[in-house]
Protein backbone atom coordinates (compact mmCIF):
# COMPACT_ATOMS: atom_id res chain seq x y z
CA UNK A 1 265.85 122.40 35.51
CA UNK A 2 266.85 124.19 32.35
CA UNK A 3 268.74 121.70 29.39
CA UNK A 4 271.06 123.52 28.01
CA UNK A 5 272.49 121.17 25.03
CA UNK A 6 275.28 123.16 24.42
CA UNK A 7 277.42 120.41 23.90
CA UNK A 8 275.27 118.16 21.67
CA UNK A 9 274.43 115.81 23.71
CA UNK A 10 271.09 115.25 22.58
CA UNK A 11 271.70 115.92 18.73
CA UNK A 12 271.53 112.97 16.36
CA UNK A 13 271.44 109.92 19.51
CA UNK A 14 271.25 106.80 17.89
CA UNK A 15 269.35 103.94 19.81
CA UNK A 16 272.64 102.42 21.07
CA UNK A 17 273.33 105.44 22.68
CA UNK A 18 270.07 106.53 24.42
CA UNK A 19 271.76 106.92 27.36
CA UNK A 20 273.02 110.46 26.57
CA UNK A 21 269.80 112.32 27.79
CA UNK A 22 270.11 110.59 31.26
CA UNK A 23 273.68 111.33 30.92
CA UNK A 24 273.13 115.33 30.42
CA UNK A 25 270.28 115.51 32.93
CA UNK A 26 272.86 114.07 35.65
CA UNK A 27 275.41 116.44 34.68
CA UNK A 28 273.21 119.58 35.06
CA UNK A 29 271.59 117.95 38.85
CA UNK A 30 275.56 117.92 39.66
CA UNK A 31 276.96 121.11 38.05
CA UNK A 32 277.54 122.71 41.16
CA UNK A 33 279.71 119.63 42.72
CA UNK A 34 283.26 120.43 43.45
CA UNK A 35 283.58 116.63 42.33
CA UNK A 36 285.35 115.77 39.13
CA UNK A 37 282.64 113.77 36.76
CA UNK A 38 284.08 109.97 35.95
CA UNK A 39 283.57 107.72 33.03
CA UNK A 40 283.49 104.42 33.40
CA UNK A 41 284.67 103.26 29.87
CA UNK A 42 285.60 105.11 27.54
CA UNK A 43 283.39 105.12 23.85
CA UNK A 44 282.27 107.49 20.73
CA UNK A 45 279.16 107.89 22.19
CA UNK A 46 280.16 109.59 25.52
CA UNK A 47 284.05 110.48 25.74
CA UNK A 48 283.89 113.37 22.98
CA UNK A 49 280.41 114.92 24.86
CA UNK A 50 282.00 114.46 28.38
CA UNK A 51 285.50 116.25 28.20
CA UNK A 52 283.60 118.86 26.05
CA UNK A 53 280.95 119.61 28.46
CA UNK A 54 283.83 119.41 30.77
CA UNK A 55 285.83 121.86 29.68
CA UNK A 56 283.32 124.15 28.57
CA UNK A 57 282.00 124.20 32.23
CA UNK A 58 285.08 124.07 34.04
CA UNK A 59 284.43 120.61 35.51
CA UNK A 60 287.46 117.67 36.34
CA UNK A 61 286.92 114.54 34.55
CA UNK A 62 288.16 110.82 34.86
CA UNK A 63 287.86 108.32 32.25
CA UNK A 64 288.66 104.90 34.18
CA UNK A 65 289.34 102.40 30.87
CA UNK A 66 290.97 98.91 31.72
CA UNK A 67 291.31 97.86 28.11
CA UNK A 68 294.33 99.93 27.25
CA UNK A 69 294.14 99.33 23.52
CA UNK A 70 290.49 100.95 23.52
CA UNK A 71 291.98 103.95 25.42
CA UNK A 72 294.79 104.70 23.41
CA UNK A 73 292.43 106.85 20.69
CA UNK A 74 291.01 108.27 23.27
CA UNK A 75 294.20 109.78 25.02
CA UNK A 76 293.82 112.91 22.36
CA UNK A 77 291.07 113.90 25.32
CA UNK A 78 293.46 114.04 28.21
CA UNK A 79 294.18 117.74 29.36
CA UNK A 80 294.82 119.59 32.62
CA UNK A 81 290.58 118.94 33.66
CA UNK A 82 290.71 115.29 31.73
CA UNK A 83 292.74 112.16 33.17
């Protein structure tokens, strides 16, 4: 598998957010699912790089948030490929 980190992913990952290179090495294993990606909880640290390695590659995605006053920053994301 080739890591492509087109989206910056990888670039400047602080501690709290080590989970980004497991993140983009899931992402490429499932790049050629016809299944939207989801986010379970939405943060800084993952919303931004998700809708736009989404976009960029054409892929659906789903941010599930139940705090609503978290989401509403977040709702600048939403687009025809973002819910």
């Amino acid at each position: 598998m080739n890591l492509d980190d087109k989206y910056g992913f990888l670039a400047d990952v602080p501690n709290v957010h080590n989970y980004r290179y497991l993140l983009l090495l899931a992402l490429e294993a499932t790049c050629d699912s016809a299944h939207p990606v989801i986010e379970f909880g939405v943060d800084d640290g993952s919303t931004p790089f998700l809708h736009a390695y989404c976009e960029g590659e054409g892929r659906g995605l789903v941010s599930v948030e139940e705090d609503f006053g978290k989401l509403l920053p977040f709702r600048r994301f939403q687009s025809d490929r973002h819910d």
